[in-house]
Every structure is written in C-alpha cells, then in structure tokens.
N, C-alpha and C. Protein backbone atom coordinates (compact mmCIF):
# COMPACT_ATOMS: atom_id res chain seq x y z
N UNK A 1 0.84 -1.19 0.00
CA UNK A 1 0.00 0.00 0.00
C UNK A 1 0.88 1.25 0.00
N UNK A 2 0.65 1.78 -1.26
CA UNK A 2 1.01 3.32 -0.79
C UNK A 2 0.96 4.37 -0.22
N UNK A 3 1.04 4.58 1.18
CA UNK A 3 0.64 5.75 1.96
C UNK A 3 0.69 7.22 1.11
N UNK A 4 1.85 6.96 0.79
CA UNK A 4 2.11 8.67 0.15
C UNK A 4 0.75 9.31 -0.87
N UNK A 5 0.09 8.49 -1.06
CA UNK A 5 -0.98 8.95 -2.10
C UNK A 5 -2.44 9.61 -1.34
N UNK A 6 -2.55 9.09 -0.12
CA UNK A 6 -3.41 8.55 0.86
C UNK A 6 -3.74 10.61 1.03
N UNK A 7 -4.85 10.84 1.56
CA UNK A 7 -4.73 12.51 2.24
C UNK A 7 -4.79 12.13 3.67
N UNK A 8 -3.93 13.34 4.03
CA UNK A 8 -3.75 13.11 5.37
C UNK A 8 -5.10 13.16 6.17
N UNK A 9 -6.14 13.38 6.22
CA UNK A 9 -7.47 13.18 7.19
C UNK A 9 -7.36 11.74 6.80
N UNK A 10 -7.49 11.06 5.78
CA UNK A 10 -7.73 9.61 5.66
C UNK A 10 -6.68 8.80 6.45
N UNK A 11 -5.46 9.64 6.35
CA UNK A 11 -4.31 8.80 6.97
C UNK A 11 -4.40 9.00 9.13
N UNK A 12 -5.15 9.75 9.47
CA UNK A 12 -5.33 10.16 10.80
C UNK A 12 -6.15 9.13 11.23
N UNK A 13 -7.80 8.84 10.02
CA UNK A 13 -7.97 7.71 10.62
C UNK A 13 -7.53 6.71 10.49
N UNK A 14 -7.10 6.37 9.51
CA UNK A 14 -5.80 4.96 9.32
C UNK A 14 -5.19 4.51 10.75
N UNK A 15 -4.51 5.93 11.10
CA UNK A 15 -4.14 5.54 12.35
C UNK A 15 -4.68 5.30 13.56
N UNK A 16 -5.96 6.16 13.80
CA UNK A 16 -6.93 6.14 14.94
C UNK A 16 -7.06 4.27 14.66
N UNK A 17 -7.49 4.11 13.94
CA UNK A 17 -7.94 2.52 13.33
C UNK A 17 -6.76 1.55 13.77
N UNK A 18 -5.62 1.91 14.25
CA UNK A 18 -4.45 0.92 13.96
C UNK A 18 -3.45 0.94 13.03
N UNK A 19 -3.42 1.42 12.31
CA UNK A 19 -2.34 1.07 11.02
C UNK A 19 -0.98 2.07 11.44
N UNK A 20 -0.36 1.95 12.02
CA UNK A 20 1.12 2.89 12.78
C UNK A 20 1.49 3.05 11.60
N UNK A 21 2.08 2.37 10.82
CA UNK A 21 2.56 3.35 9.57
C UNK A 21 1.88 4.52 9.27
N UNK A 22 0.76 4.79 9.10
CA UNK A 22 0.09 6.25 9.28
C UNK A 22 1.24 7.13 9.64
N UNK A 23 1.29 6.73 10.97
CA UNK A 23 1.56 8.32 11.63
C UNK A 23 2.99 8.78 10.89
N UNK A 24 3.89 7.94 10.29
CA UNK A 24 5.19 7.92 10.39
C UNK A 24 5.11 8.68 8.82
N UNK A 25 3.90 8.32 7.87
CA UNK A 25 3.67 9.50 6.62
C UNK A 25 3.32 10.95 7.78
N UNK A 26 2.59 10.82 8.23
CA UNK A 26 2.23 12.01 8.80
C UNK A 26 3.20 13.40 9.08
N UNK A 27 4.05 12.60 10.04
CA UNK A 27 4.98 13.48 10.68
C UNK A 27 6.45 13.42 9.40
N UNK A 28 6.00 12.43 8.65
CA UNK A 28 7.71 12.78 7.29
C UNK A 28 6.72 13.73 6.68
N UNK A 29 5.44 14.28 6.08
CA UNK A 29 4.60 15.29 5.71
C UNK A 29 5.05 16.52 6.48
N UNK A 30 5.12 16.55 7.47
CA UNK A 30 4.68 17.99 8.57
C UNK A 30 6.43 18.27 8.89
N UNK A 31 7.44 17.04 8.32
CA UNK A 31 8.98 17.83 9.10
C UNK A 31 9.26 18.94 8.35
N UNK A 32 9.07 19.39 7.22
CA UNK A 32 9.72 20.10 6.48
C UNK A 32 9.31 21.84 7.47
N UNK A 33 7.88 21.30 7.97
CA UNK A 33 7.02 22.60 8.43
C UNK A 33 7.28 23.03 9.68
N UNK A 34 7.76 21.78 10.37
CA UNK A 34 8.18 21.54 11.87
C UNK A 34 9.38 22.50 11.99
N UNK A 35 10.28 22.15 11.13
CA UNK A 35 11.72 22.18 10.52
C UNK A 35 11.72 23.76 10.49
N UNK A 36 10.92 24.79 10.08
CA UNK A 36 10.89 25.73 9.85
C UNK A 36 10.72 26.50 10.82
N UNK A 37 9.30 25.98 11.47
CA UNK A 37 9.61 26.56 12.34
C UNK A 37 10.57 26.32 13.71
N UNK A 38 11.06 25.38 13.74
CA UNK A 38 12.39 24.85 14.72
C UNK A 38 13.26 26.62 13.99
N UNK A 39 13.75 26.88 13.41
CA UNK A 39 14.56 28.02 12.50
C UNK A 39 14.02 29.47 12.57
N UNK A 40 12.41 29.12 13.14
CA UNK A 40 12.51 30.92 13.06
C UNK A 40 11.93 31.27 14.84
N UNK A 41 12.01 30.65 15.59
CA UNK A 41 11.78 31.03 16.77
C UNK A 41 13.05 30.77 18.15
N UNK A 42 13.20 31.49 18.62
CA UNK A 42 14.11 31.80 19.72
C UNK A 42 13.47 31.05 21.24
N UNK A 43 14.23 30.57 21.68
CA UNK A 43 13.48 29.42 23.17
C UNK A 43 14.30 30.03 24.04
N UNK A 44 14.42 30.66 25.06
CA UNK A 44 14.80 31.05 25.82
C UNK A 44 15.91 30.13 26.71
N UNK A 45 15.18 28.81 27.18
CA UNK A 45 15.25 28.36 27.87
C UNK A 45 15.66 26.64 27.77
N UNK A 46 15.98 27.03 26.11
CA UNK A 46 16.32 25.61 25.76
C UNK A 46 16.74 25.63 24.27
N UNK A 47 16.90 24.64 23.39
CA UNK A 47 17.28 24.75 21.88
C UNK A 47 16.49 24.38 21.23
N UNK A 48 17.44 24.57 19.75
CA UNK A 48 16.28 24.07 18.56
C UNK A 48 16.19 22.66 19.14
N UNK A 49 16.30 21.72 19.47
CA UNK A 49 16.28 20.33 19.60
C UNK A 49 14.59 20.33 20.62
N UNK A 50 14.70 21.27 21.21
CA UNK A 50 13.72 21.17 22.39
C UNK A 50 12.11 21.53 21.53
N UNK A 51 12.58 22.97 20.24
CA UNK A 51 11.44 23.63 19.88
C UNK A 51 10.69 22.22 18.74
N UNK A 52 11.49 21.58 18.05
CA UNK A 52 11.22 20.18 17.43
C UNK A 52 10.68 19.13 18.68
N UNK A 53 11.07 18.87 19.20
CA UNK A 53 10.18 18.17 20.03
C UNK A 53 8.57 18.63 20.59
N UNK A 54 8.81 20.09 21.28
CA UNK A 54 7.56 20.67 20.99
C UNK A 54 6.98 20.88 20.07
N UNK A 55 7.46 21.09 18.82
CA UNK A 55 6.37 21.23 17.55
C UNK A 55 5.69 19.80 17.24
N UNK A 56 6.08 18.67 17.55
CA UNK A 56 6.35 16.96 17.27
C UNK A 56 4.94 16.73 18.00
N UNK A 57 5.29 17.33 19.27
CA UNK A 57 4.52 16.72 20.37
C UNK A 57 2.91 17.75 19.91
N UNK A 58 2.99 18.58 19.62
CA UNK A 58 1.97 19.56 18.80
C UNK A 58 1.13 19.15 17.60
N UNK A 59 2.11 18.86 16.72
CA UNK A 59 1.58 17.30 15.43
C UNK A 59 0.78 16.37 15.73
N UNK A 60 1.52 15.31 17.12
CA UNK A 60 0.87 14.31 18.16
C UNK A 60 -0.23 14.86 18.57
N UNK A 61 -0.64 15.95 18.76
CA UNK A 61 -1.75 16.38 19.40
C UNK A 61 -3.12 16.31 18.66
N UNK A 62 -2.35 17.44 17.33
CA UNK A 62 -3.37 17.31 15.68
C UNK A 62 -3.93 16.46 15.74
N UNK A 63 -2.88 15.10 15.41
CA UNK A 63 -3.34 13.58 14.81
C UNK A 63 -4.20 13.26 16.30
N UNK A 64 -4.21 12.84 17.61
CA UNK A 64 -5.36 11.99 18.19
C UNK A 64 -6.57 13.12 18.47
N UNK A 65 -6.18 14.65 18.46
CA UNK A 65 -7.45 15.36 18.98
C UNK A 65 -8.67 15.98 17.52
N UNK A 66 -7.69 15.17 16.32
CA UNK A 66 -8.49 16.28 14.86
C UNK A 66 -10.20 15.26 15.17
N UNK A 67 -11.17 15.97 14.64
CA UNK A 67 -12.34 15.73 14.74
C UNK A 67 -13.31 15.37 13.18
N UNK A 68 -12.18 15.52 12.20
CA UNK A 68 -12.47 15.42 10.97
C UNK A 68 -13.42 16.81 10.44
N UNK A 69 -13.41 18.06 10.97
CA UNK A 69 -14.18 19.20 10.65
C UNK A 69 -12.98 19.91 10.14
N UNK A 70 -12.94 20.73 8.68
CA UNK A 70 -12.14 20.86 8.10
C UNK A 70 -10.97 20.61 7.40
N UNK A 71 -9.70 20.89 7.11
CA UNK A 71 -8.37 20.73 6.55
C UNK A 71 -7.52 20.16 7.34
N UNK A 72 -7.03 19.19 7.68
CA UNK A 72 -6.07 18.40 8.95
C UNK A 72 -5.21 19.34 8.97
N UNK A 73 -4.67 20.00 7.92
CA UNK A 73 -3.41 20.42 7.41
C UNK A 73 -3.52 21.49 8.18
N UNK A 74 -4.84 22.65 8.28
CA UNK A 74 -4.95 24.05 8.79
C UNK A 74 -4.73 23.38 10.19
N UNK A 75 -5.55 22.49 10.84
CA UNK A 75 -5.51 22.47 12.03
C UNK A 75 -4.47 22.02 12.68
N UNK A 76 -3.23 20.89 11.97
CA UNK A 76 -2.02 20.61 12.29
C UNK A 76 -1.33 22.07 12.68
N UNK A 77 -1.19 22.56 11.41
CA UNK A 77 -0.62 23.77 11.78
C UNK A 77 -0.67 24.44 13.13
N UNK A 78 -2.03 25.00 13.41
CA UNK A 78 -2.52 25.63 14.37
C UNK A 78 -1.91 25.15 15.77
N UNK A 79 -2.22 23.50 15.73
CA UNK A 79 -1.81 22.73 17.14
C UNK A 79 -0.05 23.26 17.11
N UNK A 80 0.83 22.99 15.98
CA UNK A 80 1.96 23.16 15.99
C UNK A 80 2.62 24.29 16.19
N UNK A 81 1.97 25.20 16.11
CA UNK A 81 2.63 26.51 16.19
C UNK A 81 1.97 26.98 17.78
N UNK A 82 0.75 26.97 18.25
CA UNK A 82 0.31 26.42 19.61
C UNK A 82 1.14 25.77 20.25
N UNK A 83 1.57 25.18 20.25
CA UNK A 83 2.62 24.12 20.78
C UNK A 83 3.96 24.75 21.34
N UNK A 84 4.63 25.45 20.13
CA UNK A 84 5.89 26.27 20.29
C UNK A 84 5.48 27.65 20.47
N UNK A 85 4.58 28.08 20.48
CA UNK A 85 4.06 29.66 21.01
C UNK A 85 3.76 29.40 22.98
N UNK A 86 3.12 28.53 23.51
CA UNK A 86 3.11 27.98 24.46
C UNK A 86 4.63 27.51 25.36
N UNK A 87 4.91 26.64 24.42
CA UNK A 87 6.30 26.17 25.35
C UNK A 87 6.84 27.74 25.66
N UNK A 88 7.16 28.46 24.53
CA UNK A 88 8.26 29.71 24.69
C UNK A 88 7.33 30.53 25.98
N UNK A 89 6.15 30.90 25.51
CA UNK A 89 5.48 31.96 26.93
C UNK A 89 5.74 31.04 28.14
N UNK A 90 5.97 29.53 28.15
CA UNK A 90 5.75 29.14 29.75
C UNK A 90 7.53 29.18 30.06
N UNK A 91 7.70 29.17 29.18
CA UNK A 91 10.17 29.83 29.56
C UNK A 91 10.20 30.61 29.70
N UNK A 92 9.41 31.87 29.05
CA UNK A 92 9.65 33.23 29.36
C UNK A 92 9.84 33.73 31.04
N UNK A 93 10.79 34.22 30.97
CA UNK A 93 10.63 34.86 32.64
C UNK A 93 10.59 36.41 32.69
N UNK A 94 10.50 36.94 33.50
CA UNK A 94 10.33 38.70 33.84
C UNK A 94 11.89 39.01 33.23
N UNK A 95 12.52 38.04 33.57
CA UNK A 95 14.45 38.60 33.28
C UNK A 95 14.38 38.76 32.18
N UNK A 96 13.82 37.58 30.93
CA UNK A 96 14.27 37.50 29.62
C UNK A 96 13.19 38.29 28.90
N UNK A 97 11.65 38.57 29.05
CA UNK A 97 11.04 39.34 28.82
C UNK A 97 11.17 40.47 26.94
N UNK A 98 12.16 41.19 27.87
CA UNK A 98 12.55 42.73 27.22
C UNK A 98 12.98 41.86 26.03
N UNK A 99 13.71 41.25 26.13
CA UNK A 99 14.41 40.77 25.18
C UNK A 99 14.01 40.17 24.13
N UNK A 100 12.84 39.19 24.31
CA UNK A 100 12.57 38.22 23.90
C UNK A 100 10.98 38.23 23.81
N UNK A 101 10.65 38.64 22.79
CA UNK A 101 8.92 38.91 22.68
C UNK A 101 7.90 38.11 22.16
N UNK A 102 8.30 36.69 21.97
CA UNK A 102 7.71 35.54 21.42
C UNK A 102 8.01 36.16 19.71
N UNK A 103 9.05 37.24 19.06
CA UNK A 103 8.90 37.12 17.49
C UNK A 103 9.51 36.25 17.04
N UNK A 104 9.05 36.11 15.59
CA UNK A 104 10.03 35.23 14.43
C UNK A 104 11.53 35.89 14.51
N UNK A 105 12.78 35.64 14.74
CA UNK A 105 13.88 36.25 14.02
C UNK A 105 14.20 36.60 13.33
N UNK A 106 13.32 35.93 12.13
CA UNK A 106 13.25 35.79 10.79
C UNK A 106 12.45 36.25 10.20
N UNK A 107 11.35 37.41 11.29
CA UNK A 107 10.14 38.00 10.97
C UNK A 107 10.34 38.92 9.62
N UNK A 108 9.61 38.80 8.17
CA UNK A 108 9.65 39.48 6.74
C UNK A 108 11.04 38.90 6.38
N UNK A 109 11.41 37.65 6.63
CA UNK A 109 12.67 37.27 5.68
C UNK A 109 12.25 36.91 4.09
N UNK A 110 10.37 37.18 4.16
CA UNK A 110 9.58 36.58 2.72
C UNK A 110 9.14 34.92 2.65
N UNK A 111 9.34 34.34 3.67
CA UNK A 111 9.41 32.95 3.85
C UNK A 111 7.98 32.54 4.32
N UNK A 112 7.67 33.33 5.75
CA UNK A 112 6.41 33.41 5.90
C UNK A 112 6.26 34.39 7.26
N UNK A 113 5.74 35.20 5.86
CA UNK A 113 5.26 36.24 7.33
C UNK A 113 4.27 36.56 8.34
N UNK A 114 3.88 35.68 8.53
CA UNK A 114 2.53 35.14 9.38
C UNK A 114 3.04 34.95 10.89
N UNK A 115 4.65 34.71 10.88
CA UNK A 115 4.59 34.39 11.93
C UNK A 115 5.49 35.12 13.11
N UNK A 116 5.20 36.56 12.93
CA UNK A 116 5.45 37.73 13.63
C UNK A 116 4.54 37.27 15.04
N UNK A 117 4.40 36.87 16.09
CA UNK A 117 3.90 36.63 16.96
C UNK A 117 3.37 37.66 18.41
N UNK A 118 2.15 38.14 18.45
CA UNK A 118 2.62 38.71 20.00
C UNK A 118 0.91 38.25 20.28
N UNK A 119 1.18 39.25 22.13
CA UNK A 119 -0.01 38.50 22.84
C UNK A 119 -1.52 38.59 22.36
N UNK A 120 -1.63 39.53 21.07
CA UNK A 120 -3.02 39.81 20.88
C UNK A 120 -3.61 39.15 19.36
N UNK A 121 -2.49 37.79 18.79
CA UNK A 121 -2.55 37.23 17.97
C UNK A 121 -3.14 35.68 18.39
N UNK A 122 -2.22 35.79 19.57
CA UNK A 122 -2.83 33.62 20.14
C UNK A 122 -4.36 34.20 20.70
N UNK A 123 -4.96 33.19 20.44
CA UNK A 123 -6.47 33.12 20.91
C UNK A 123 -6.37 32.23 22.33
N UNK A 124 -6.30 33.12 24.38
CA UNK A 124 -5.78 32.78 25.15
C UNK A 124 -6.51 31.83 25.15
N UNK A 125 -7.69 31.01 24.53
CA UNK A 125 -8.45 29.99 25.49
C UNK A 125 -7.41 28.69 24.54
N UNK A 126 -7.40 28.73 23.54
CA UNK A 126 -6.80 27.94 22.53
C UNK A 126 -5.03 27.50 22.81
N UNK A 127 -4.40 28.64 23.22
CA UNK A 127 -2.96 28.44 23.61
C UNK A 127 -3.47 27.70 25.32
N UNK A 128 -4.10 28.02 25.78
CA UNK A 128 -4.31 27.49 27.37
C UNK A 128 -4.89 25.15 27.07
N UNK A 129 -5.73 25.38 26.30
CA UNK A 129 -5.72 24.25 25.94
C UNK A 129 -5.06 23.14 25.72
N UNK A 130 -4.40 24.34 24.63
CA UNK A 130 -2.93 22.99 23.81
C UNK A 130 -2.39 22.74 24.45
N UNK A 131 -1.91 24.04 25.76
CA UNK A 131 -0.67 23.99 26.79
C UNK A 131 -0.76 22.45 27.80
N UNK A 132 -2.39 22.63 28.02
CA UNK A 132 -2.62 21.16 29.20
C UNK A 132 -2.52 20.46 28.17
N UNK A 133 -3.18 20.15 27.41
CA UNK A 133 -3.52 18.87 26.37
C UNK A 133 -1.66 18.53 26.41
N UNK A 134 -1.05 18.99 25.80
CA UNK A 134 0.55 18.64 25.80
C UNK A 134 0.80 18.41 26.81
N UNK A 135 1.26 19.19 28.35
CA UNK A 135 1.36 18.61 29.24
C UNK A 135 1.09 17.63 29.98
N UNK A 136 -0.44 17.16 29.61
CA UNK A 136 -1.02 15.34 30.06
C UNK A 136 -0.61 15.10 28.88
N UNK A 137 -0.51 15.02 27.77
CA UNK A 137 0.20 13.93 26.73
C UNK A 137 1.55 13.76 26.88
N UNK A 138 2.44 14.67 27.40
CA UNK A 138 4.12 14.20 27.54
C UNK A 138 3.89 13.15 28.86
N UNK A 139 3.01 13.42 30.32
CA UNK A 139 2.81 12.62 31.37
C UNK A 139 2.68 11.88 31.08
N UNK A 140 1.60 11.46 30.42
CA UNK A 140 0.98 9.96 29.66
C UNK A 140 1.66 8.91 29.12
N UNK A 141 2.55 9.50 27.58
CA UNK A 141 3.72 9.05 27.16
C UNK A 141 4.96 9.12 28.60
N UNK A 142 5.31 9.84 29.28
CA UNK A 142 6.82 9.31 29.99
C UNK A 142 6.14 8.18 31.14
N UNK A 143 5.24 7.96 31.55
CA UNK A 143 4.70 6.70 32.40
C UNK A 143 4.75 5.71 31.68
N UNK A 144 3.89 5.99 30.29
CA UNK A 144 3.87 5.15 29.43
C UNK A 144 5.51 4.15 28.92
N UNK A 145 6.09 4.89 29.14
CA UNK A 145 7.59 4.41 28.31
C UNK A 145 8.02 4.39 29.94
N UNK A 146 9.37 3.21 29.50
CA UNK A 146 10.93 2.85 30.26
C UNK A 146 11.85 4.42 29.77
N UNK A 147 12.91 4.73 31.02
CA UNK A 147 13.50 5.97 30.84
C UNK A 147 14.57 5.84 29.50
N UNK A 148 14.39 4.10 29.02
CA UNK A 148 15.53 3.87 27.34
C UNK A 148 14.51 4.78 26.75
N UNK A 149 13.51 3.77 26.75
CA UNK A 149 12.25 4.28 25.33
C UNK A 149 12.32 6.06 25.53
N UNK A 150 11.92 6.23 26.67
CA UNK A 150 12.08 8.02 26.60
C UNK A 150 12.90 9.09 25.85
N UNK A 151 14.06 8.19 26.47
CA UNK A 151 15.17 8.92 25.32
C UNK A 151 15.09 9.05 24.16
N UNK A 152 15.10 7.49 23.72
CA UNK A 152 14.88 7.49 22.16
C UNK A 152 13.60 7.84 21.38
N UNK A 153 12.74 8.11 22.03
CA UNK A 153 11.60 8.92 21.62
C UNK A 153 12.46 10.70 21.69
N UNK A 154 12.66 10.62 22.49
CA UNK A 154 13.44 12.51 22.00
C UNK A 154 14.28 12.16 21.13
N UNK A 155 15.30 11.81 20.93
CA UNK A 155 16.06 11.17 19.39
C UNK A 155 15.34 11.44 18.59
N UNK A 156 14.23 10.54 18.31
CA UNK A 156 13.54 10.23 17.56
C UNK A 156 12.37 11.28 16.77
N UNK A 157 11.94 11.77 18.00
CA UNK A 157 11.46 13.13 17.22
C UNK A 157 12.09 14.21 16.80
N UNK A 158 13.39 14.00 17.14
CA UNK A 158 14.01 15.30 17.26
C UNK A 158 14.80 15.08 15.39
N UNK A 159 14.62 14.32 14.62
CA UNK A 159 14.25 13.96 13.37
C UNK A 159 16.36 12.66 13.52
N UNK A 160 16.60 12.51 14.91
CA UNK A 160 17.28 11.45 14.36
C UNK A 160 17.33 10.51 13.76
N UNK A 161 18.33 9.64 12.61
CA UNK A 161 17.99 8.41 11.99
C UNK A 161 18.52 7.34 12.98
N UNK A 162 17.80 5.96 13.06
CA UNK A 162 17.93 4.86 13.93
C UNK A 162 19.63 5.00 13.77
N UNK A 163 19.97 5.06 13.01
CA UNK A 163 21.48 4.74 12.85
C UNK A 163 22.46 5.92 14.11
N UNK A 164 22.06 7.47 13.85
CA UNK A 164 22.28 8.32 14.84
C UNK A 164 21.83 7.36 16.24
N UNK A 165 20.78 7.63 16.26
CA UNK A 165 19.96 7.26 17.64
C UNK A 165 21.00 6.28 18.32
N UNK A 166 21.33 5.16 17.66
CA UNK A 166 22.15 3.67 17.83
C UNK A 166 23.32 4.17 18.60
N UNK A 167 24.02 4.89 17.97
CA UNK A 167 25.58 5.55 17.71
C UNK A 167 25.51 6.63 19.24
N UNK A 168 24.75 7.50 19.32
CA UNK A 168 24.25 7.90 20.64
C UNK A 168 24.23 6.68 21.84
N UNK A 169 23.46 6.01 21.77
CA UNK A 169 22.77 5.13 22.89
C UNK A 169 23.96 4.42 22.90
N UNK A 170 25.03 3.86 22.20
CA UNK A 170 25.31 2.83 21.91
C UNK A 170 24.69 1.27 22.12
N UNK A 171 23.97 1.45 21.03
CA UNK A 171 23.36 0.10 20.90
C UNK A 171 23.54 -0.10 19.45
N UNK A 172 22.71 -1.42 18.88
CA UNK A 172 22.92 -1.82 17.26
C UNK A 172 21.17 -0.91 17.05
N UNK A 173 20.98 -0.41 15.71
CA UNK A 173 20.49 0.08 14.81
C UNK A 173 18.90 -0.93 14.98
N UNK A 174 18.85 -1.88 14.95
CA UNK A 174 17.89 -3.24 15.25
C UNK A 174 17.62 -2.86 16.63
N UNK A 175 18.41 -2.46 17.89
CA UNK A 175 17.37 -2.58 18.96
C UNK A 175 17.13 -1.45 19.17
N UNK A 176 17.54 -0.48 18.14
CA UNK A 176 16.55 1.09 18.26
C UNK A 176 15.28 0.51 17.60
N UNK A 177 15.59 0.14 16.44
CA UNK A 177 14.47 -0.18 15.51
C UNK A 177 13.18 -0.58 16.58
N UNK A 178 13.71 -1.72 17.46
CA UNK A 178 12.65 -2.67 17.78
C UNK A 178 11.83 -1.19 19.37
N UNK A 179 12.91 -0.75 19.98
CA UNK A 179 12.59 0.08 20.84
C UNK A 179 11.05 0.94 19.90
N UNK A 180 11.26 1.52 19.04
CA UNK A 180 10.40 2.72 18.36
C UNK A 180 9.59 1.84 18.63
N UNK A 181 9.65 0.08 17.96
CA UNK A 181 8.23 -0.49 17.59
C UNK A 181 7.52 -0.71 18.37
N UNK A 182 7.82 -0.75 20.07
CA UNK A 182 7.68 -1.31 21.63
C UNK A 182 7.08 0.51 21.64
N UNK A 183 7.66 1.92 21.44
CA UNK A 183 6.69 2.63 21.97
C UNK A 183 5.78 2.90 21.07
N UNK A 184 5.81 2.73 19.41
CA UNK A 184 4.86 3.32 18.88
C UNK A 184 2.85 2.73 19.29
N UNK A 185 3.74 1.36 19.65
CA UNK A 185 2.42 0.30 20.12
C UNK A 185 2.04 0.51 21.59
N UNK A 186 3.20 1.37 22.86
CA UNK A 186 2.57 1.64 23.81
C UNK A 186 1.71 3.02 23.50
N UNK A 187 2.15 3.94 22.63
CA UNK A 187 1.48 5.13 22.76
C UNK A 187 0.63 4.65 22.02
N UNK A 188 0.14 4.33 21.28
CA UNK A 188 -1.38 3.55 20.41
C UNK A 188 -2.57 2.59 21.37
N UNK A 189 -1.43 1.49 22.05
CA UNK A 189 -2.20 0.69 23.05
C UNK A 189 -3.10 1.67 24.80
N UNK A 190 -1.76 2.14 25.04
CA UNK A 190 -1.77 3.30 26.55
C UNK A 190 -2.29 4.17 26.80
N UNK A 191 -2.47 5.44 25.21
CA UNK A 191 -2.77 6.37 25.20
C UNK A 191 -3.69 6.99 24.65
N UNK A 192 -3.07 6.82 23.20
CA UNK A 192 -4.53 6.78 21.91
C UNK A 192 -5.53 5.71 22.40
N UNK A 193 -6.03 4.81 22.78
CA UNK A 193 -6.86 3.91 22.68
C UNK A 193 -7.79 4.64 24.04
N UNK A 194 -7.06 4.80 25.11
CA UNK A 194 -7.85 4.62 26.29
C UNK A 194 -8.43 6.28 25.86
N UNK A 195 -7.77 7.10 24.87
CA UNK A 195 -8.47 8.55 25.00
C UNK A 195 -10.01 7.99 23.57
C-alpha cells in the first residue's frame, strides 16, 4: 500500500484505526514545516532540539485530537505553532522578557510572514488548551515508556535516523528499531486507545 498517495485526514484515521505506519507518513509530511519553524523562533530556555520536540509533540496532538471538521493540514498547523508559542510563553521569565517577545527572528525574511507573533494574535483559550492537552500527553507518554524508550523517543522526534539514535545510545540500529516499535504500540495501546 502506498501511503504517500493517501490525504492526510484519511491517513489520521488509518491511524486512529491501527495502522502505525500512518503516523510515520504524517509526521515525514509535517517535518519540512516543523523544521521551519524549529529556525525561526528563539526558546529562551532551551534549543532548537527542544522547539522540534515541541512542535512533534503539537503534530501528536493534531493527529489523536483532529475531529475530521475541516483541513487536517490548517488544524495541524494551528496545534503546531500552539505548541511552540506555548512552550516559549511558559520559559519566558520577567528577566528574559525585554528581550525576547515571542517574534520570528526571521520576521519578513519573505518565507512566511505570518509568523510575527505577540499577545493579541494567540487566541488565550486555545494556547491554554494545547498547553494542558501537551502537558497530560508528555505525562501519559513518559509513564507510558521505560526511561531507554524516553530517550529514544526525543532522538527520535528530534528527526534522528535509527542509525544516529544507535551511535548515541550505543546500541545496534535493530534494537533502536525494535525500541520505536515497543513505543509506537505503547502510545497507540496506553494512550490513543484509552483517550
């Protein structure tokens, strides 16, 4: 079966349904977007490695909370940039403030200028949402997983290849492999299912 042909609402329920390959078109769809924005926002309080994981975990959100009303694609977005607009306001402190105003860096580089950010653009009930919804979904997932699997789930979203991941952990390439396959089936069995 060819996923790549598939539209992504069809492929969300694919996955709601079981089929884990789903998600793995999903999120190779959304890195390029992830990716971008990992590049135009400043984290105070952590790195690009951290703002990819939050955008990841934002994606994760899209895919089990979409309702099938509209464009997956608009609403991915929305969760994802929610996601990393959130993480950065909850780093922000009074110190870093002045400095640091939730903008793009990259704000009118022509790339996309949409994403000049300040407080009278997020819709507060919507950023307050995503913020819990993510916060019980990282809880969920780190109970869910052994502190290996944990790791290599940040690896892993953080767009490492099993081969990196391996070379890190030092382990063989095969028991990363098999690790992903042990959480993709706890977060499907643990998490997605019981929500």
């Amino acid at each position: 079966m060819d996923y790549n042909e598939i539209p992504d609402e069809e492929l969300v329920e694919r996955y709601k349904r079981g089929e884990n390959e789903a998600i793995n078109v999903i999120i190779s769809r959304y890195d390029r977007y992830i990716r971008s924005k990992t590049r135009k926002y400043f984290f105070p309080d952590g790195d690009k490695e951290d703002i990819a994981q939050t955008a990841t975990i934002g994606l994760f959100i899209a895919i089990t909370s979409y309702k099938g009303t509209g464009p997956f694609k608009n609403y991915a977005m929305c969760c994802i940039k929610n996601s990393i607009i959130s993480a950065i306001r909850k780093s922000n402190t009074n110190a870093n403030k002045p400095l640091n105003n939730y903008v793009s860096i990259f704000a009118g580089d022509g790339d996309d200028k949409t994403d000049i950010v300040s407080d009278r653009e997020i819709d507060p009930e919507i950023t307050y949402i995503n913020n819990e919804i993510a916060e019980e979904l990282k809880e969920k997932i780190k109970e869910a997983l052994s502190k290996y699997e944990y790791k290599i789930l940040g690896y892993y979203l953080q767009g490492y290849s099993y081969k990196e991941i391996s070379e890190v952990m030092g382990k063989t390439p095969k028991s990363i492999d098999n690790a992903i396959q042990r959480i993709k089936r706890k977060i499907n069995d643990e998490i997605v299912k019981k929500d």
